[in-house]
C-alpha atoms as a PDB file:
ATOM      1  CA  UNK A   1       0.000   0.000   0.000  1.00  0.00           C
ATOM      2  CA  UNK A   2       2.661   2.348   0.643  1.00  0.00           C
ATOM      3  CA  UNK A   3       4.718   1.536  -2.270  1.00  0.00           C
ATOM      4  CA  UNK A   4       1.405   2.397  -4.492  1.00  0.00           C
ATOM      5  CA  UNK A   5       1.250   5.880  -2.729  1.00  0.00           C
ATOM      6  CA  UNK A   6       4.836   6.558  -3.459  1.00  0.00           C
ATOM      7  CA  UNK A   7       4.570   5.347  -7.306  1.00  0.00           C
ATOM      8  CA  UNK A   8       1.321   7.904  -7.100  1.00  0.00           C
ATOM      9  CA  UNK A   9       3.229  10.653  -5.597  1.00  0.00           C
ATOM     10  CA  UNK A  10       5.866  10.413  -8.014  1.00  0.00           C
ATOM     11  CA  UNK A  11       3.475  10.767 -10.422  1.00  0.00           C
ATOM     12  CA  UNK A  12       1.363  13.499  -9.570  1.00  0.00           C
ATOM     13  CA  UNK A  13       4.444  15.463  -9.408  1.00  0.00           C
ATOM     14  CA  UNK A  14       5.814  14.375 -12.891  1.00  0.00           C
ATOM     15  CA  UNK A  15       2.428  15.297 -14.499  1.00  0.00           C
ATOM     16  CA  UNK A  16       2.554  18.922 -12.385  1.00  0.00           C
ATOM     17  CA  UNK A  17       6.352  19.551 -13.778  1.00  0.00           C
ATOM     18  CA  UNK A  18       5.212  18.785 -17.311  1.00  0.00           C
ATOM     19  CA  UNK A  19       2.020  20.985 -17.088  1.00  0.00           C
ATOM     20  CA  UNK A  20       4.515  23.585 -15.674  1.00  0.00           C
ATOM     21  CA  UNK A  21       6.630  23.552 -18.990  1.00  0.00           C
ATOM     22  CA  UNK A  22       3.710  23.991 -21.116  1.00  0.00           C
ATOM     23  CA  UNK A  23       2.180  26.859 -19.527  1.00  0.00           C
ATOM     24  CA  UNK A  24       5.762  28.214 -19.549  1.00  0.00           C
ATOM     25  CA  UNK A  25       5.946  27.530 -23.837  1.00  0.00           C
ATOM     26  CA  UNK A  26       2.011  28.896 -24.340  1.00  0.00           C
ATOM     27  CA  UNK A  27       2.932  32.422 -21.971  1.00  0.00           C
ATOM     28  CA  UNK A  28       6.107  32.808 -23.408  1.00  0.00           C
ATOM     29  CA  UNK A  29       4.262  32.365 -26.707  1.00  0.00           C
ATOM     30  CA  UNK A  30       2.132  34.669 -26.538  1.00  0.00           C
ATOM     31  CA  UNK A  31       3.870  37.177 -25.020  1.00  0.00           C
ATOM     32  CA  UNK A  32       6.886  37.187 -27.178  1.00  0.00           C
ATOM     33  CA  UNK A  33       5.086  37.222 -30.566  1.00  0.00           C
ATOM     34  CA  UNK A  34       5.810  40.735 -31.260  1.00  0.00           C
ATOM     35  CA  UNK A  35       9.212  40.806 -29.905  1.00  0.00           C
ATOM     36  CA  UNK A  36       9.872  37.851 -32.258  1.00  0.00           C
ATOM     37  CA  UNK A  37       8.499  39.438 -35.386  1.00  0.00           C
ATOM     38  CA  UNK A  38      11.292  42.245 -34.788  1.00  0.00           C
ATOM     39  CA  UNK A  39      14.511  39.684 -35.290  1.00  0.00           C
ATOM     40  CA  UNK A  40      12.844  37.375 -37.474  1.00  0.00           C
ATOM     41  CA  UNK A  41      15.446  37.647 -40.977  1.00  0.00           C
ATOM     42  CA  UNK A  42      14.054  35.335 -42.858  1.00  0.00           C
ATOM     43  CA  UNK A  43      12.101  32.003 -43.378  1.00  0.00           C
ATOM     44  CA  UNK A  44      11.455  28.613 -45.506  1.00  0.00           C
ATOM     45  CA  UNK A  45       8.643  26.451 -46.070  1.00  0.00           C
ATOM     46  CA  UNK A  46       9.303  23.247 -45.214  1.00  0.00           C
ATOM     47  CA  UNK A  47       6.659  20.205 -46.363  1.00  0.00           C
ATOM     48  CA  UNK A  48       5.675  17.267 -44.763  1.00  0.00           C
ATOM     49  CA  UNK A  49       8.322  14.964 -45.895  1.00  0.00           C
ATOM     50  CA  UNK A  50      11.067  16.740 -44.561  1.00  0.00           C
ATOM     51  CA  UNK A  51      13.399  16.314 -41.675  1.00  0.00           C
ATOM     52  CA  UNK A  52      10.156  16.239 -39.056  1.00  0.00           C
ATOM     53  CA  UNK A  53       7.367  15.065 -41.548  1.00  0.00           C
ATOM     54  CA  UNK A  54       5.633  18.023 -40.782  1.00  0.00           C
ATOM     55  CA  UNK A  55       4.193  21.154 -42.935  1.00  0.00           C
ATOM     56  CA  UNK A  56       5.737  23.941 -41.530  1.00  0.00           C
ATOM     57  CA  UNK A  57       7.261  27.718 -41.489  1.00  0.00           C
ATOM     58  CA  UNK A  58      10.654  27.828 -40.330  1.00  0.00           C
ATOM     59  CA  UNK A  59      12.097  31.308 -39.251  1.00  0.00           C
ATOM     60  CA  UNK A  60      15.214  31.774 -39.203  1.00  0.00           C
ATOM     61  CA  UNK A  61      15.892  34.517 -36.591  1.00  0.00           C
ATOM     62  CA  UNK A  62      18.892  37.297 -36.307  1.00  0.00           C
ATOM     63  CA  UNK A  63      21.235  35.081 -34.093  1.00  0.00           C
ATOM     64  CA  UNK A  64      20.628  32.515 -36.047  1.00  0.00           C
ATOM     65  CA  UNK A  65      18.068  30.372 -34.311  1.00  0.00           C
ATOM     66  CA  UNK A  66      15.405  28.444 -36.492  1.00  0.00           C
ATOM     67  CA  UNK A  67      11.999  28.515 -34.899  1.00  0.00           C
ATOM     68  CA  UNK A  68       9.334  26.104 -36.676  1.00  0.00           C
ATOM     69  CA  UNK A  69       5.702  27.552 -36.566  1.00  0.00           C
ATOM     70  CA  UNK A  70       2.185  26.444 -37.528  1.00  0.00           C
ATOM     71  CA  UNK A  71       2.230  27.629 -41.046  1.00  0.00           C
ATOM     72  CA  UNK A  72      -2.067  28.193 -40.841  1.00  0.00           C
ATOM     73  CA  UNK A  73      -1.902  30.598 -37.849  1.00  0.00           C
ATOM     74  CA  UNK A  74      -2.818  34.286 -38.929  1.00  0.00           C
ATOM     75  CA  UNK A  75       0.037  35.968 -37.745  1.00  0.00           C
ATOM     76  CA  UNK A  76       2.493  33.620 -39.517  1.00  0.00           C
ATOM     77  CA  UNK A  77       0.859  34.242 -42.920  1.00  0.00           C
ATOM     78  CA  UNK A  78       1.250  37.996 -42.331  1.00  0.00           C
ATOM     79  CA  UNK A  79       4.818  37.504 -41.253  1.00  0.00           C
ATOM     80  CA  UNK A  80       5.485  35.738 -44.183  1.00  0.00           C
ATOM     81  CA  UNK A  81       3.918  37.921 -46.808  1.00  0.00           C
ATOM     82  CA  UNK A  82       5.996  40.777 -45.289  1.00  0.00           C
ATOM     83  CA  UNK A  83       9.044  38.782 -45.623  1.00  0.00           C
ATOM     84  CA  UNK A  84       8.557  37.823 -49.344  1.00  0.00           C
ATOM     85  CA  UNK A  85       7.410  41.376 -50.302  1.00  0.00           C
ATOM     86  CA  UNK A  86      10.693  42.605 -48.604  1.00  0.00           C
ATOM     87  CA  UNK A  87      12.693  40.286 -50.082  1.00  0.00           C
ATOM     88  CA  UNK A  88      10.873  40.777 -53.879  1.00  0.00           C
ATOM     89  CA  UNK A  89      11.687  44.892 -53.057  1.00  0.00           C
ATOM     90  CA  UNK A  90      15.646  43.746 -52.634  1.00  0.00           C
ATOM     91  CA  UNK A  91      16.051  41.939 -55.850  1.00  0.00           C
END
């Protein structure tokens, strides 16, 4: 009986931690969007069968990070038709 209230324990806190880190990722989400736009450089589409068989934008930001995004969301297709008329006005 005690060992089952241990395993439970155990548990209960491994499902807390992991609920932590996703509220962490959503907030920081959310509130970084616009501070994200401003060192995003530039971006690729990348298709289902590549490296993570998933349909995706990937951003490539100003220190180099890449930063794979839901390519349906609203604020991603207006991020990306700024890029691609800014990049169309450079060439």
């Amino acid at each position: 009986m005690e060992k089952q209230l241990s395993t439970m324990k155990f548990q209960i806190l491994i499902f807390i931690l992991l609920l932590a880190c996703m509220y962490q990722s959503v907030a920081q989400d959310i509130k970084s969007k616009k501070g994200f736009r401003r060192h995003v450089e530039g971006y690729r589409i990348q298709e289902a069968d590549g490296g993570c068989n998933i349909r995706a934008v990937v951003f490539t930001l100003k220190n180099k990070k890449m930063v794979c995004v839901e390519p349906n969301l609203p604020w991603v297709q207006e991020e990306v038709q700024k890029l691609y008329k800014r990049n169309a006005a450079k060439v």
